[in-house]
Protein backbone atom coordinates (compact mmCIF):
# COMPACT_ATOMS: atom_id res chain seq x y z
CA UNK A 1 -40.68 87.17 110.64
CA UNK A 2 -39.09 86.81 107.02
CA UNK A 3 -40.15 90.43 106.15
CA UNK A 4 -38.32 91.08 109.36
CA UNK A 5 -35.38 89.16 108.98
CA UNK A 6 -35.01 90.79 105.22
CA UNK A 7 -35.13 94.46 106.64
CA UNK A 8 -32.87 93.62 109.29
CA UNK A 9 -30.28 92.41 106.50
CA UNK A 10 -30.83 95.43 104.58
CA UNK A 11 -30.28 97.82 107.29
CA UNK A 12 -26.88 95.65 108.06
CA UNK A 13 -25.49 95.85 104.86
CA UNK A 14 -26.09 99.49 104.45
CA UNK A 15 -24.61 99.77 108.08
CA UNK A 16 -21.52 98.45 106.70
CA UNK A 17 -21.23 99.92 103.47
CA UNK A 18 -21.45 103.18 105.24
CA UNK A 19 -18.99 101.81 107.99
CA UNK A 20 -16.52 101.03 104.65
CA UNK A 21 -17.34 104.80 103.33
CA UNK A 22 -15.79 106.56 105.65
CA UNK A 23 -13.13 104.75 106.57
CA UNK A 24 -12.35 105.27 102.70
CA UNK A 25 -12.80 108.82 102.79
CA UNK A 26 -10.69 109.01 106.13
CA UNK A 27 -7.46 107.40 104.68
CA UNK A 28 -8.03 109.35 101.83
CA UNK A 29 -8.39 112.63 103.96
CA UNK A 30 -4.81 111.20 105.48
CA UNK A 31 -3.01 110.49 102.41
CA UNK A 32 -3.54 114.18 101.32
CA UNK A 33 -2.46 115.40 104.70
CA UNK A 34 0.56 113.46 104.25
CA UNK A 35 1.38 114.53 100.55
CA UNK A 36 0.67 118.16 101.65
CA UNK A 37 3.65 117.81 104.80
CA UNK A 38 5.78 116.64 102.54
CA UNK A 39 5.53 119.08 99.79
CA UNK A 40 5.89 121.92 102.76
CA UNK A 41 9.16 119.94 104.12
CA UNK A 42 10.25 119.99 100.11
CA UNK A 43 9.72 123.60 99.76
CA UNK A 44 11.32 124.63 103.35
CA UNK A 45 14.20 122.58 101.96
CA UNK A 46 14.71 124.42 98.76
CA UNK A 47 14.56 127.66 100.05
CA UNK A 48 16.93 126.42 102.34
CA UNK A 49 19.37 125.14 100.11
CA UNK A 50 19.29 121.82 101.77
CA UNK A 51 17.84 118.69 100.60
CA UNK A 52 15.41 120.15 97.80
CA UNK A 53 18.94 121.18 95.42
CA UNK A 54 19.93 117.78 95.67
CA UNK A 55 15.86 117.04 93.46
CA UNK A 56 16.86 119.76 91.36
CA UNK A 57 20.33 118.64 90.54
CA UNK A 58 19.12 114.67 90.00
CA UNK A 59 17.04 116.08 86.87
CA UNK A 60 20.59 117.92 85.30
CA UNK A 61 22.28 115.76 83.16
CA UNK A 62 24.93 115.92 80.57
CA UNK A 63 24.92 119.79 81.01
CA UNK A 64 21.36 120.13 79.52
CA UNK A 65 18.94 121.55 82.50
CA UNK A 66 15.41 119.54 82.62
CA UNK A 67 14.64 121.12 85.73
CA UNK A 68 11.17 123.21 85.19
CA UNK A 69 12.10 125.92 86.79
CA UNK A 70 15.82 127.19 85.01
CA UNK A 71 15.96 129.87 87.11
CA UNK A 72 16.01 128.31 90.60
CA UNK A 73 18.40 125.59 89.37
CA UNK A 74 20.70 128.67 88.33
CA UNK A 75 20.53 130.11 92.05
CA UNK A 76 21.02 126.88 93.27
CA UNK A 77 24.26 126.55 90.99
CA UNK A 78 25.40 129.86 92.41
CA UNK A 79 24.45 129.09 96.30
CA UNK A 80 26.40 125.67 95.85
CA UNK A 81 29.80 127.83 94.61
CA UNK A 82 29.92 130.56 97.09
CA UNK A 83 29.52 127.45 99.81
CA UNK A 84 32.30 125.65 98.66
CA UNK A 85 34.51 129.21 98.57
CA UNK A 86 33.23 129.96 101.88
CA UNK A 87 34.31 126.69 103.18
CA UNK A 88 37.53 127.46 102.13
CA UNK A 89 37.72 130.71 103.67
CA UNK A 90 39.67 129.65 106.55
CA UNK A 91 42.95 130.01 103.89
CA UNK A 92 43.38 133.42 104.51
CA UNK A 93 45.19 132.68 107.69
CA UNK A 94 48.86 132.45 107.28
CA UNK A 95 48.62 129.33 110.19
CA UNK A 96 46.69 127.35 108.20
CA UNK A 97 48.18 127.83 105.28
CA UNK A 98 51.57 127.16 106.94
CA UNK A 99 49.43 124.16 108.64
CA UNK A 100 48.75 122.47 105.01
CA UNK A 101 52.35 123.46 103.50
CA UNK A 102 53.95 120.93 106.51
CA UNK A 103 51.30 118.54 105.63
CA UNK A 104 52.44 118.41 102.19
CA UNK A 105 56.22 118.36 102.85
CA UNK A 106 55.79 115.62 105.17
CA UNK A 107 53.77 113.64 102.78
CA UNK A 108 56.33 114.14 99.94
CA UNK A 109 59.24 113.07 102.71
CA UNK A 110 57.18 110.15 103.61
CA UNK A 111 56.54 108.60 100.09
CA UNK A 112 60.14 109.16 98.60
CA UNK A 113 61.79 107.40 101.72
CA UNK A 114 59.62 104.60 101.16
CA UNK A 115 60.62 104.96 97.32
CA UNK A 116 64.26 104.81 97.92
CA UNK A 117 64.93 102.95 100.63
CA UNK A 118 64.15 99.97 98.37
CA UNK A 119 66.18 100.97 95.14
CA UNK A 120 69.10 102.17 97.62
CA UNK A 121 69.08 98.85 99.31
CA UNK A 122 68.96 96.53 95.96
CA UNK A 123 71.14 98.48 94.24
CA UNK A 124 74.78 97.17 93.19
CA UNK A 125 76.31 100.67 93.79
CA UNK A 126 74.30 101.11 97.33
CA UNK A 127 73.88 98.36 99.96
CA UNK A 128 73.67 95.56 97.84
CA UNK A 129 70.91 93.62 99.90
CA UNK A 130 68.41 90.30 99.44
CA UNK A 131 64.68 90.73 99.18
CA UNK A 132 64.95 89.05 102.27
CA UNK A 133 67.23 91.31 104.38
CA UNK A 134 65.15 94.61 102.80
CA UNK A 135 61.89 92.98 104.28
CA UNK A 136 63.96 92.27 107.68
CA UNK A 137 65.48 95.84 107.69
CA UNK A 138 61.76 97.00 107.99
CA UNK A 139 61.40 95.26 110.72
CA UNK A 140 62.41 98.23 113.27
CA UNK A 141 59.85 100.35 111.22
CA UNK A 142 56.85 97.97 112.10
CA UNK A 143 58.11 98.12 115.72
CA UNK A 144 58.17 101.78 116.06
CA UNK A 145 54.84 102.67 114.19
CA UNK A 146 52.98 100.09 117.03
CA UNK A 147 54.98 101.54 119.99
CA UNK A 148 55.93 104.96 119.31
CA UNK A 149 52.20 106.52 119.46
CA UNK A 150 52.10 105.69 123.08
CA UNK A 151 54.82 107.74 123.78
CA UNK A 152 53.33 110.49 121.40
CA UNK A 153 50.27 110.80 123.75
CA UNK A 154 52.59 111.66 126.84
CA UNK A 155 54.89 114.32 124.84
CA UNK A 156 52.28 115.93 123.15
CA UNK A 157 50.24 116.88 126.34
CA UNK A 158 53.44 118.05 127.93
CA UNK A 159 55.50 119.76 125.70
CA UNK A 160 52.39 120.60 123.00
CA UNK A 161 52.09 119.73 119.25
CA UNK A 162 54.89 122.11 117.89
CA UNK A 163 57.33 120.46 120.05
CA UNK A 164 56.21 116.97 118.89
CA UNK A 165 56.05 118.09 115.23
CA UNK A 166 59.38 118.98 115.31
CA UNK A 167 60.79 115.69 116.77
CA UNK A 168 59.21 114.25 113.91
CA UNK A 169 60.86 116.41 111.44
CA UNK A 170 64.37 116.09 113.34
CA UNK A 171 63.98 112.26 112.91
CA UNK A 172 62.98 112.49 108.97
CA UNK A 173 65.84 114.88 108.46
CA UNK A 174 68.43 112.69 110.70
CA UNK A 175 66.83 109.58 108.71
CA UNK A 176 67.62 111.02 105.18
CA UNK A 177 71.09 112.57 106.49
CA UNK A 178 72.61 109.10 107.59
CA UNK A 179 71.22 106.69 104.70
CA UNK A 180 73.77 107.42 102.06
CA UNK A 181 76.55 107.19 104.68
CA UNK A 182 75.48 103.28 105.06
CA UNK A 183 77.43 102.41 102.12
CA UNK A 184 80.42 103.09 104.01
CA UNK A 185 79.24 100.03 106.32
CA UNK A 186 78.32 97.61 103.44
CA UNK A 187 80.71 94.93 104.04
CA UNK A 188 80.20 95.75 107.60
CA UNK A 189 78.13 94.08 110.57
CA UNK A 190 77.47 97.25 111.97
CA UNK A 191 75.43 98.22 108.67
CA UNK A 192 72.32 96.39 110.49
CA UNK A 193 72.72 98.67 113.42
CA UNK A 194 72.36 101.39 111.00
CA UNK A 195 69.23 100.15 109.45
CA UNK A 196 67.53 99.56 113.09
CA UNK A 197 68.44 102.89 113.80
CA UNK A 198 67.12 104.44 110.60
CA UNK A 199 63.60 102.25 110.64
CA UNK A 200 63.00 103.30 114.83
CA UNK A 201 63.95 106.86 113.53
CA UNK A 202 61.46 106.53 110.54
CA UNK A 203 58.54 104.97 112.89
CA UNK A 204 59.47 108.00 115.23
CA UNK A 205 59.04 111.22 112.29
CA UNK A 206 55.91 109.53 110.92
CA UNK A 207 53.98 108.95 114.09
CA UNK A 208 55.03 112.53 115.73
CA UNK A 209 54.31 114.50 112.66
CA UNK A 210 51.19 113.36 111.27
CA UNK A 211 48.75 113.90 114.63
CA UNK A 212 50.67 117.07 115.44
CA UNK A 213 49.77 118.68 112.45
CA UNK A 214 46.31 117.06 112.57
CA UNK A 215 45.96 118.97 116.08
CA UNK A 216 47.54 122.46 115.12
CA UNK A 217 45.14 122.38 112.06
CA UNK A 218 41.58 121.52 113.69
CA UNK A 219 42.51 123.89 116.90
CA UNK A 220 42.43 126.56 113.80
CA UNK A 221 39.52 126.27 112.72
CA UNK A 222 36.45 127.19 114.24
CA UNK A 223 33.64 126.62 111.40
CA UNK A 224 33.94 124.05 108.23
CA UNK A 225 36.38 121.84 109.89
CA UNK A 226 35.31 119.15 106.88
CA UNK A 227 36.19 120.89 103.69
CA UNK A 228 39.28 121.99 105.42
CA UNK A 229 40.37 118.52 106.20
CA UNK A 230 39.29 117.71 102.65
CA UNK A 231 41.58 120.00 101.19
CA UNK A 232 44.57 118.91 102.88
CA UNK A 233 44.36 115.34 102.28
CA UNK A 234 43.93 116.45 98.65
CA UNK A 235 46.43 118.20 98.62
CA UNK A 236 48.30 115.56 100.78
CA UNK A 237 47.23 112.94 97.26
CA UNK A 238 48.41 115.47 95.37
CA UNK A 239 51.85 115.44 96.89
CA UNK A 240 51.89 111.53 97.34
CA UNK A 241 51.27 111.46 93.27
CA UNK A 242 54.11 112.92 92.61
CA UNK A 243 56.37 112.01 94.78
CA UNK A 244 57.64 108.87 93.65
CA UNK A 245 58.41 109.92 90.21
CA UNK A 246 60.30 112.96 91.17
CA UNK A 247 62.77 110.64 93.71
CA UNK A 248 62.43 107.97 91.20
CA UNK A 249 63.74 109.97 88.75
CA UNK A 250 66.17 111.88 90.55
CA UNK A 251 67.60 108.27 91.74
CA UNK A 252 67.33 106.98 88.69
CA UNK A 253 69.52 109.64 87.16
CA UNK A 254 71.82 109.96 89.62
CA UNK A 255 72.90 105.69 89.34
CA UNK A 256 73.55 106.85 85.83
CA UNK A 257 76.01 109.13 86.89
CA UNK A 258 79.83 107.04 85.74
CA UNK A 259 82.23 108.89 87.48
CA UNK A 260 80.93 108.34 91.60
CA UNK A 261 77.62 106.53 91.35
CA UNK A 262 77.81 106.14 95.41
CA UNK A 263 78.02 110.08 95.78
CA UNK A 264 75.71 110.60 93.86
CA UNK A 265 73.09 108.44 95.00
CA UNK A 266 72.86 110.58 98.21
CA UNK A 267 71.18 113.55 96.28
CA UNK A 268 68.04 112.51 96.48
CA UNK A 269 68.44 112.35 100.15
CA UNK A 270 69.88 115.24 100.69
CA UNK A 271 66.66 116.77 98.67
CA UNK A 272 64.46 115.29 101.47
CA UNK A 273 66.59 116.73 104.28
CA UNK A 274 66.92 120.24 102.35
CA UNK A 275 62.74 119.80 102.27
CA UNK A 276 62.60 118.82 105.95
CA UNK A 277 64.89 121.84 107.07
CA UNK A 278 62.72 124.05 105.23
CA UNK A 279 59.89 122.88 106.80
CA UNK A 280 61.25 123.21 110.33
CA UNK A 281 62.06 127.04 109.42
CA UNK A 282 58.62 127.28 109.28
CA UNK A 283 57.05 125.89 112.54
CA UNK A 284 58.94 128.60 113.90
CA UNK A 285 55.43 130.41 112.36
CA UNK A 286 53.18 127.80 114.43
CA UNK A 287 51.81 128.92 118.11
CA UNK A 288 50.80 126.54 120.39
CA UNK A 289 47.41 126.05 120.31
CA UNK A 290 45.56 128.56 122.97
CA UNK A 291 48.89 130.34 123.39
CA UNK A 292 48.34 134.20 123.65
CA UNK A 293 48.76 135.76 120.47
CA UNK A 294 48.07 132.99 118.25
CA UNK A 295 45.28 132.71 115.70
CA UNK A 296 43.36 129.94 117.19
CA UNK A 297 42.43 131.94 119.82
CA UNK A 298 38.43 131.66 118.36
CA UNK A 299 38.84 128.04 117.49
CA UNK A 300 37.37 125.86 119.82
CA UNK A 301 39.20 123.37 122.03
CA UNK A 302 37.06 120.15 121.66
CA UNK A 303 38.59 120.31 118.23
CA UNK A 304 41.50 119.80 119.28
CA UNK A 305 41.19 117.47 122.02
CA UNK A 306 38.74 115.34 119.47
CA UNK A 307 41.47 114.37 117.50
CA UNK A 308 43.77 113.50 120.28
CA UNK A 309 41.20 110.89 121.32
């Protein structure tokens, strides 16, 4: 019965070390299965240009390649360049590029209002307000910017984004046009009426403009609708940059001006609504979108009616 017992135990243990055998050789059989899919997948990817470049360009540093293979980080480098000018192919259309010229004028308008409106209002030669009645003459703004894109959503499905783009560059230009002639109310209480005319009007330009040209832009394009959008708002920081230093300036110098200080003040406004006219010259470019004749005619329409939702 012992030698029994004994050979019984033997045969269990080899049992088992077998048992642990191949359950070692089968998740080593697995492992390599799985380090084999994913050097496929890695491959696929850098013949596609996809995710594989973005290995190759981790190991680049400094401008020294330690990539193994020189060559194929080279192609790479040359694949990742003719993307980026191929996204920005959609430029040679004269819409688009009339699409992004409103963007920036309207950005520039934008950021030297809010530039000047403050030094106009403080200043002893303009309307001579308190930090206090500035912050209240914004007021009207506020309003407008909360209410006025409710409206926008009626007008724009009736009458189109054209037509709402240039009720928003009527109100900028009107804005800019009757701001100097407030120093003629100064000493006036009709001088607030003014101002709650001039923020509703400002609310109105920013809130009409903007999505319009948002629409017109992405109802042109029918293929990299993301480096598109990237460029303009670049080009929309670009504008923004400089903005406040040229109205600034131009404000700045005109105060310094001895002889009529008041007159002159009004130049830099009268910049803006030169800017603004210009720019309404040029919608007369800008077809509605899915009008006959147009260039969007390729350009899908969920575009479009993804960035009115």
């Amino acid at each position: 019965a012992a030698e029994e017992a004994a050979a019984g135990g033997e045969e269990g243990a080899a049992a088992e070390a077998a048992l642990r055998g191949r359950r070692h050789l089968a998740t080593a059989a697995h492992a390599a299965l799985v380090a084999k899919a994913g050097e496929r997948s890695s491959g696929e990817r850098r013949r596609g240009g996809g995710g594989g470049g973005d290995t190759v360009w981790t190991r680049c540093w400094g401008g020294r390649c330690l990539c193994p293979d020189r060559r194929r980080c080279f192609l790479l480098m040359r694949r990742c360049c003719s993307d980026n000018v191929a996204a920005l192919g959609s430029l040679g259309r004269r819409q688009v590029r009339l699409c992004i010229a409103l963007m920036a004028i309207n950005h520039f308008t934008v950021i030297g209002m809010a530039e000047l409106f403050p030094l106009f209002a403080s200043a002893p030669t303009g309307l001579r307000m308190q930090p206090q009645q500035i912050g209240a003459a914004l007021t009207p703004l506020a309003v407008a910017l909360c209410v006025w894109p409710f409206v926008f959503v009626r007008l724009e499905r009736r009458h189109g984004p054209v037509a709402t783009l240039r009720i928003g560059q009527l109100a900028f230009a009107m804005v800019n046009a009757t701001m100097p002639l407030l120093v003629l109310l100064r000493d006036s209480p009709l001088l607030w009426v003014g101002l709650v005319a001039v923020g509703l009007c400002r609310g109105i330009g920013g809130n009409s403009s903007f999505p319009s040209l948002a629409i017109l832009l992405n109802s042109m394009l029918d293929q990299h609708l993301g480096a598109m959008n990237g460029f303009a708002a670049s080009v929309g920081s670009l504008v923004r940059a400089i903005a406040p230093v040229a109205c600034g300036s131009l404000f700045s110098a005109a105060s310094s001006i001895s002889e009529s200080p008041e007159v002159a003040q009004g130049l830099p406004f009268y910049l803006l609504v030169a800017l603004l006219l210009c720019g309404l010259g040029m919608t007369a470019g800008l077809s509605r979108p899915g009008q006959p004749g147009s260039e969007q005619g390729a350009a899908p329409a969920s575009a479009a009616r993804a960035v009115r939702t």
